[in-house]
Protein backbone atom coordinates (compact mmCIF):
# COMPACT_ATOMS: atom_id res chain seq x y z
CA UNK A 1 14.51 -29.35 -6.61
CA UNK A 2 12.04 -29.72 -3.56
CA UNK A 3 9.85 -26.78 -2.63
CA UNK A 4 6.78 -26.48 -0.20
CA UNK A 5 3.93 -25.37 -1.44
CA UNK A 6 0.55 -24.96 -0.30
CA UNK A 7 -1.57 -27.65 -1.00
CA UNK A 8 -5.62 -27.71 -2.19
CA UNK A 9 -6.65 -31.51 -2.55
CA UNK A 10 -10.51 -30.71 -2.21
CA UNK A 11 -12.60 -27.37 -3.01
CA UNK A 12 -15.89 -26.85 -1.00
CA UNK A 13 -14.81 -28.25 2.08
CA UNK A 14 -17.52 -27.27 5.05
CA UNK A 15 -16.81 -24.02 7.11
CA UNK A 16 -14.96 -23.30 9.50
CA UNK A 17 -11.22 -23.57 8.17
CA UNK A 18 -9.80 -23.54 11.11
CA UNK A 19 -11.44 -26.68 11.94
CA UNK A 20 -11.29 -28.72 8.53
CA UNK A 21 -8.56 -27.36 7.09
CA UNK A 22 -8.41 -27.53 3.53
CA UNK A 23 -4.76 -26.10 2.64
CA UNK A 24 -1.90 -28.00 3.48
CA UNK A 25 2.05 -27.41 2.97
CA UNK A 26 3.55 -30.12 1.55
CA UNK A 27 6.73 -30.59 0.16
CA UNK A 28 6.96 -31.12 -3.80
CA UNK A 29 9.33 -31.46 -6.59
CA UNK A 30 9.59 -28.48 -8.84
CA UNK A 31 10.53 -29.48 -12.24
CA UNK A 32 13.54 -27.57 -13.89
CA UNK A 33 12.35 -24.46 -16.00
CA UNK A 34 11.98 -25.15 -19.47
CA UNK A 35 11.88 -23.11 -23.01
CA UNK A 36 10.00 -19.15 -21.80
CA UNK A 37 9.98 -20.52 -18.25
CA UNK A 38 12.15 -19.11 -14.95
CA UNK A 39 12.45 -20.43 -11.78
CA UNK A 40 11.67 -17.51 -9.28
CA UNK A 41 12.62 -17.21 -5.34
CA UNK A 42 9.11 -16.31 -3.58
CA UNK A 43 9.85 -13.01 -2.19
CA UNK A 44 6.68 -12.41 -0.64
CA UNK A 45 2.78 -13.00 -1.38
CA UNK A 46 -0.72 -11.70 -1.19
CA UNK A 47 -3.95 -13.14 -0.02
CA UNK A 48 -6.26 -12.55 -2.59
CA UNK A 49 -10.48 -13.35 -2.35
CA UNK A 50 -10.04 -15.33 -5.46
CA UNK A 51 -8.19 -17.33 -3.52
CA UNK A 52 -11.37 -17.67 -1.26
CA UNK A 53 -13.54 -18.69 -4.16
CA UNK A 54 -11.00 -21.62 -5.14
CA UNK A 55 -11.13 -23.25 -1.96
CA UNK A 56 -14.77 -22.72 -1.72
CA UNK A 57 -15.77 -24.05 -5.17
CA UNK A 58 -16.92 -20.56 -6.32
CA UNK A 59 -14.14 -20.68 -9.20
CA UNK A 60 -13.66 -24.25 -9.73
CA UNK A 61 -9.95 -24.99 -10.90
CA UNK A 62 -8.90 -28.51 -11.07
CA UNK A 63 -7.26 -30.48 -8.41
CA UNK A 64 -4.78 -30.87 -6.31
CA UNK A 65 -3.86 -27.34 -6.86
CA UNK A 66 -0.56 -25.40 -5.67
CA UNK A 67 -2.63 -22.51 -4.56
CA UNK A 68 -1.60 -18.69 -4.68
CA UNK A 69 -1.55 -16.14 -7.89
CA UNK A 70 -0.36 -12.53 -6.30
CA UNK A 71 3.32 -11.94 -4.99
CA UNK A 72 6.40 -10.74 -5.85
CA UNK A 73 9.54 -12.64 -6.50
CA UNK A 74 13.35 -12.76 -7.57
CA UNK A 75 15.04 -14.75 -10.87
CA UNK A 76 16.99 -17.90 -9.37
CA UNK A 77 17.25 -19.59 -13.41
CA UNK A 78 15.81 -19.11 -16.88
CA UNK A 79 14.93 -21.47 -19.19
CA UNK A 80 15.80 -21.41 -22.61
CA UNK A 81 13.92 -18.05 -24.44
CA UNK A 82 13.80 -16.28 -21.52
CA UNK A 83 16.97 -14.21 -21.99
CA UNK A 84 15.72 -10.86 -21.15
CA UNK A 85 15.71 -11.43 -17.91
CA UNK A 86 18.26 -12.54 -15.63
CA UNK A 87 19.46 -14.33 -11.81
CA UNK A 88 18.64 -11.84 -9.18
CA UNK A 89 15.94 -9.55 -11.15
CA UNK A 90 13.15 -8.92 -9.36
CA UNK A 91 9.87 -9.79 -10.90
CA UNK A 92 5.91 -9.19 -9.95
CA UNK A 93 3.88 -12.13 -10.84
CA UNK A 94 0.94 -11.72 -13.03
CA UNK A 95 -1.60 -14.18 -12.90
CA UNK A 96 -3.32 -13.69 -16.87
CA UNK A 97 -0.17 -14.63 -19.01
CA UNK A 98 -0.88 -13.12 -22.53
CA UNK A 99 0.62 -14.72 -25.62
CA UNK A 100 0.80 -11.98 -27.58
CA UNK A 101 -0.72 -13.69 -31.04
CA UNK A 102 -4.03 -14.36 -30.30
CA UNK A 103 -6.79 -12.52 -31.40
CA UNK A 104 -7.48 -10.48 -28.24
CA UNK A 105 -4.01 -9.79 -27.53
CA UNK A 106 -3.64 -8.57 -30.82
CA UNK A 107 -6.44 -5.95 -30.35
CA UNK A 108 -4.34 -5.29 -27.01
CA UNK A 109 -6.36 -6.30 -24.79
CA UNK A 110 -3.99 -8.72 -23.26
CA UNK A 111 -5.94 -9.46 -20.07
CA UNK A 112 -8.98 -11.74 -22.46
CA UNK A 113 -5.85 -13.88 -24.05
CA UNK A 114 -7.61 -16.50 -24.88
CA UNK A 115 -4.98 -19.12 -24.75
CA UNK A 116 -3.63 -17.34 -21.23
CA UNK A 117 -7.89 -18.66 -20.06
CA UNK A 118 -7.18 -21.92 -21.64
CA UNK A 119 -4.12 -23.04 -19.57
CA UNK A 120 -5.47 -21.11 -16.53
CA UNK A 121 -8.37 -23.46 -16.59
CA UNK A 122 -6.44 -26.08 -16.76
CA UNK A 123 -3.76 -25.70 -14.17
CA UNK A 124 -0.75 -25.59 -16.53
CA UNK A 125 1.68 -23.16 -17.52
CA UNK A 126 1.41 -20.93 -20.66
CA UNK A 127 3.82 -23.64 -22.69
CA UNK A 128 1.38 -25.93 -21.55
CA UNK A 129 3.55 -27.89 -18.87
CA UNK A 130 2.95 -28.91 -15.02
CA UNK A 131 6.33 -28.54 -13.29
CA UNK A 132 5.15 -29.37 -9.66
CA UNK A 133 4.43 -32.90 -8.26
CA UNK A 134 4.51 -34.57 -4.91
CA UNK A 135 5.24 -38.66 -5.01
CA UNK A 136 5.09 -38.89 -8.92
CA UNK A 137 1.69 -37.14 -8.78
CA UNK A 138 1.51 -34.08 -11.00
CA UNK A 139 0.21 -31.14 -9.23
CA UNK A 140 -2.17 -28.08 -11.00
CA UNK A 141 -0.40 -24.72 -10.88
CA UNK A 142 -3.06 -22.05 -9.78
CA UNK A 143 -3.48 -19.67 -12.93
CA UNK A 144 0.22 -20.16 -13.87
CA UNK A 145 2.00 -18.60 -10.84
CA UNK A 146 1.35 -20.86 -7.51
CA UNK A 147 3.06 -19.12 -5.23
CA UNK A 148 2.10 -19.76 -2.04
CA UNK A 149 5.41 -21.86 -1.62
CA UNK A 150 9.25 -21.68 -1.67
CA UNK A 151 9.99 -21.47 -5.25
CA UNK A 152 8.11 -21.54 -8.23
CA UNK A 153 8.49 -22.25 -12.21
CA UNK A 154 6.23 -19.56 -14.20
CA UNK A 155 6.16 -19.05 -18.04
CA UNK A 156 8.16 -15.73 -18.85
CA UNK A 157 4.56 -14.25 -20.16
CA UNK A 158 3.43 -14.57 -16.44
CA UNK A 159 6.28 -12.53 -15.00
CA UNK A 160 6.67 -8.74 -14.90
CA UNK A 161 10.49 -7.03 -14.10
CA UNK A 162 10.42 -4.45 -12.02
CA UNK A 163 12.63 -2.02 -9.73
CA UNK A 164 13.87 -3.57 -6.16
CA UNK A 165 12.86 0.30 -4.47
CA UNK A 166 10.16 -1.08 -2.56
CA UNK A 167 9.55 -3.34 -0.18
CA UNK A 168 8.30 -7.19 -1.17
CA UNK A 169 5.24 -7.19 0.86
CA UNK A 170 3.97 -3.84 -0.55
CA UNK A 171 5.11 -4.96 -4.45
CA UNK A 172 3.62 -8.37 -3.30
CA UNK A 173 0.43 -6.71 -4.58
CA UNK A 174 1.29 -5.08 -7.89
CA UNK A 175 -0.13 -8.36 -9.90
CA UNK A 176 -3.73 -8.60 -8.67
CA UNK A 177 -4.94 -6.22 -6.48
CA UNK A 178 -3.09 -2.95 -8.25
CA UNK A 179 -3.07 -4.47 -11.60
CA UNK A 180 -6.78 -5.47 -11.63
CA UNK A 181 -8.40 -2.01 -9.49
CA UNK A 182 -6.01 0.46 -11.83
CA UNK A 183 -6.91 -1.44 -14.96
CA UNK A 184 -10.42 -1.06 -14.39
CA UNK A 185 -10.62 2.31 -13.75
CA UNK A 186 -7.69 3.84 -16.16
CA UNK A 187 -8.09 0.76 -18.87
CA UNK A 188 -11.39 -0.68 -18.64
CA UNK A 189 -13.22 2.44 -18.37
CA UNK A 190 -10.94 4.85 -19.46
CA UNK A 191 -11.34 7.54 -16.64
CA UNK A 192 -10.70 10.95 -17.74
CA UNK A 193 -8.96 13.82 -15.85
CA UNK A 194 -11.80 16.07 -14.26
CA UNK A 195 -14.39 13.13 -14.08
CA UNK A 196 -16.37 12.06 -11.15
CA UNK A 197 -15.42 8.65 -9.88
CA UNK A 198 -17.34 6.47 -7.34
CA UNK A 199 -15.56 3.18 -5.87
CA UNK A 200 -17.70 0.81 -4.51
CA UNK A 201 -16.04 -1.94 -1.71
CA UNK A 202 -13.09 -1.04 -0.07
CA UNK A 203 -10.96 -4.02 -0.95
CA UNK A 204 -7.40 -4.50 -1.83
CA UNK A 205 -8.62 -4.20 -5.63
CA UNK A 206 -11.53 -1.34 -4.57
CA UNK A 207 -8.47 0.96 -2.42
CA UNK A 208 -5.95 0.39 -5.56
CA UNK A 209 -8.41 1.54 -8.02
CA UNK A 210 -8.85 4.60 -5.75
CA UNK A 211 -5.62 4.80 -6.08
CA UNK A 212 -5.80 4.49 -9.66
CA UNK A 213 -8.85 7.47 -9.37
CA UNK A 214 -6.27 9.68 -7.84
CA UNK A 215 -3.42 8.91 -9.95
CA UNK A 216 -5.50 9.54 -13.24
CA UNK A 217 -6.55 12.91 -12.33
CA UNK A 218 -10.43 12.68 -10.60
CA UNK A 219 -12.19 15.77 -9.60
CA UNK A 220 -13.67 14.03 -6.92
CA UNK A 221 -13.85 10.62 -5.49
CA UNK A 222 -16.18 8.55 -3.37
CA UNK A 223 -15.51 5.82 -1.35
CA UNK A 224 -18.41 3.34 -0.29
CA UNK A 225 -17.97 0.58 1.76
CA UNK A 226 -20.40 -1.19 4.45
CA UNK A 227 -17.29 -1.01 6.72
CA UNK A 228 -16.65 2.43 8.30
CA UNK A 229 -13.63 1.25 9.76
CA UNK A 230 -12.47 1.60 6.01
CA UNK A 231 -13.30 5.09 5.81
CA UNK A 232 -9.72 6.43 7.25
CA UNK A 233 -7.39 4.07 4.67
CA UNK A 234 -9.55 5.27 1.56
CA UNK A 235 -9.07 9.27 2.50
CA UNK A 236 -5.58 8.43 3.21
CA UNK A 237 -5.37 7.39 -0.19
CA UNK A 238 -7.34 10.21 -1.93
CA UNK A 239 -10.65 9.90 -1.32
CA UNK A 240 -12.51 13.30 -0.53
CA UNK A 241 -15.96 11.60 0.52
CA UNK A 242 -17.40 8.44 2.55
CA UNK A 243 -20.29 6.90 2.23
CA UNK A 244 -21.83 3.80 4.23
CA UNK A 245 -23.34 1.35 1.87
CA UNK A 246 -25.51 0.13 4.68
CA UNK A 247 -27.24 3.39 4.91
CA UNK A 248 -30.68 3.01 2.85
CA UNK A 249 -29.97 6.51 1.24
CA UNK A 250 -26.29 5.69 0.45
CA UNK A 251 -27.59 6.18 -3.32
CA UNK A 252 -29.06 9.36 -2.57
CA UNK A 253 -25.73 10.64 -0.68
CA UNK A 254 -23.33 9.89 -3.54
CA UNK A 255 -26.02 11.62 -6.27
CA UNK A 256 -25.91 14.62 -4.11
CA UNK A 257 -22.14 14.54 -3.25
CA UNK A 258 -21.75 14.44 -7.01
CA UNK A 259 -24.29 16.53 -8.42
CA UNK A 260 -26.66 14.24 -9.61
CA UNK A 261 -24.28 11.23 -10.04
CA UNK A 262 -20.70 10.11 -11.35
CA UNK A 263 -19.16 9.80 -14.45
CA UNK A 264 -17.60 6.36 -13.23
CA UNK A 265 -18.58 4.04 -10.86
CA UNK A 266 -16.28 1.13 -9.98
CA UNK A 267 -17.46 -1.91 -7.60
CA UNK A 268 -15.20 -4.01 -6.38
CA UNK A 269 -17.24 -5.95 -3.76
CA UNK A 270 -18.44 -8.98 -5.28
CA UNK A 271 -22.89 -8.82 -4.13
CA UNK A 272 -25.35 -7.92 -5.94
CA UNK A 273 -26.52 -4.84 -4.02
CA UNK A 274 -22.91 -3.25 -4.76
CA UNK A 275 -23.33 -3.56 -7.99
CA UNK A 276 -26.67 -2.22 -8.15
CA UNK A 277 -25.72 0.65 -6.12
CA UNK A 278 -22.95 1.63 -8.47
CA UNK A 279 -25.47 1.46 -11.74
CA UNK A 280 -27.72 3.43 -9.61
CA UNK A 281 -25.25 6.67 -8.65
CA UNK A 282 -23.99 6.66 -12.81
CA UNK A 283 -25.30 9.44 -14.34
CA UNK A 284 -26.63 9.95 -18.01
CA UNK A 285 -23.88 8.81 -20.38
CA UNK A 286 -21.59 7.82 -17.61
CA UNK A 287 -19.94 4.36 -16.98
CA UNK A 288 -20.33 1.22 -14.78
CA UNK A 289 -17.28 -1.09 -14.63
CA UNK A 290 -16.91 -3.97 -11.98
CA UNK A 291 -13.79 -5.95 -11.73
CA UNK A 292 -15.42 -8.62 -8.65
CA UNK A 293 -16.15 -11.76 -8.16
CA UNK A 294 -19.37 -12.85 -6.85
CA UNK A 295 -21.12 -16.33 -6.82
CA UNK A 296 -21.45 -17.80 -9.86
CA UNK A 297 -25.36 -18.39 -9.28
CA UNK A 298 -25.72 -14.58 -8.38
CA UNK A 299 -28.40 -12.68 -10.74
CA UNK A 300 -28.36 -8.98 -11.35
CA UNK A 301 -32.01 -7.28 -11.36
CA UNK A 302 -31.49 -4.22 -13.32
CA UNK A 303 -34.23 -2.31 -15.38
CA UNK A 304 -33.70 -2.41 -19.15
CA UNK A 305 -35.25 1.75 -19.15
CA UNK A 306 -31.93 2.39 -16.68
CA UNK A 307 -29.31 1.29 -19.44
């Protein structure tokens, strides 16, 4: 079937995109599904940084690459295997398929499958398949979901059912920006009920792991961000403090707001002085988690007495 997706032929094209350009929409062939794959209706899709650091070369992935990994979508056809779900169920797209066998996902931690990295890297499904191609040239799938187009084929490990009660742009979401800021903070970290919580960057990941703060029971939680314009969105969500990361005592504030420091500080920002600001406000036997992506070539300065 034909399908238009959104096309990357080049990463680290010069700045600005509005001038050069690097996506295009094209229109492809989309391969039927095969065994543990589905063919799923785009429903609606996020803009994700990540998707930043493809086109800029910061996260290499191999090209031409369908782009897109976060949205929300409905079952149009399963493959073979994939009987569990069926035409018309909505699904959220998850963009680390675990297989369930390997050694990580046996520990459950599904999110490190190792062969979910493996085809990630490079551009194929979980089976190990490319089902998109424009003019007999195969196309990459962008860690196994490509959905910045019509349609797309996923492997049944990369899709999620879920209820229809919400809208598609807010469940759009659920597969990145919830799945990664919750997981860090309730998962990763293992926030417990009464604990002090600090988020750090004020992103789509950064405001769902406040979220995920709130949700899990927090005595207190504070949001930094350079942006103050942010400040209104993250108490709207639960947080009972702002602080401005510019401010050269924004350490200071967030030790005294939490009497002496947090038991959990979360950055989410993706520079080096985030992060550093989050070791900075953990107290004594507390913990550091950061689920961001900042340049590959960035190096953290930390003093080994701090750990």
């Amino acid at each position: 079937m034909k399908t238009r997706v959104s096309l990357l032929s080049q990463m680290g094209i010069k700045r600005p995109y509005t001038e050069t350009k690097p996506l295009a929409i094209m229109e492809a062939d989309l391969g039927e599904p095969g065994p543990d794959e589905i063919l799923v209706k785009i429903l609606a899709a996020g803009v994700c940084h990540s998707d930043l650091s493809v086109i800029n070369g910061d996260r290499p992935r191999p090209t031409p690459l369908a782009l897109g990994h976060e949205a929300v979508g409905e079952v149009v056809k399963t493959g073979k295997g994939s009987s569990d779900l069926r035409p018309g169920q909505r699904v959220s797209m998850v963009f680390v398929p675990s297989c369930g066998f390997c050694v990580c996902c046996a520990e459950g931690r599904p999110a490190l499958c190792e062969p979910g990295l493996e085809h990630n890297t490079n551009g194929s499904l979980l089976s190990g398949t490319k089902r998109i191609s424009i003019n007999g040239e195969v196309i990459n799938h962008h860690l196994g979901i490509s959905c910045f187009s019509d349609y797309a084929v996923c492997h049944r490990r990369s899709l999620v059912p879920i209820e229809n009660d919400l809208s598609p742009t807010v469940q759009a979401v659920f597969g990145c920006a919830v799945l990664t800021g919750c997981g860090a903070v309730l998962n990763t970290a293992k926030l417990h009920a009464g604990e002090r919580v600090a988020i750090i960057g004020l992103g789509g990941v950064g405001l769902s792991a406040l979220l995920g703060a709130h949700a899990g029971g927090a005595r207190q939680i504070i949001a930094v961000d350079a942006n103050p314009g942010r400040e209104s969105l993250a108490r709207e969500l639960g947080a009972d403090h702002f602080v401005n990361a510019v401010e050269p005592d924004a350490a200071q504030q967030v030790k005294t707001l939490s009497a002496g420091g947090v038991h959990l500080a979360a950055e989410f920002a993706g520079v080096m002085p985030a992060l550093e600001l989050a070791i900075e406000v953990t107290r004594r036997g507390g913990r550091t988690v950061t689920a961001a992506l900042p340049n590959p070539s960035d190096r953290l300065s930390l003093a080994a007495a701090r750990l």
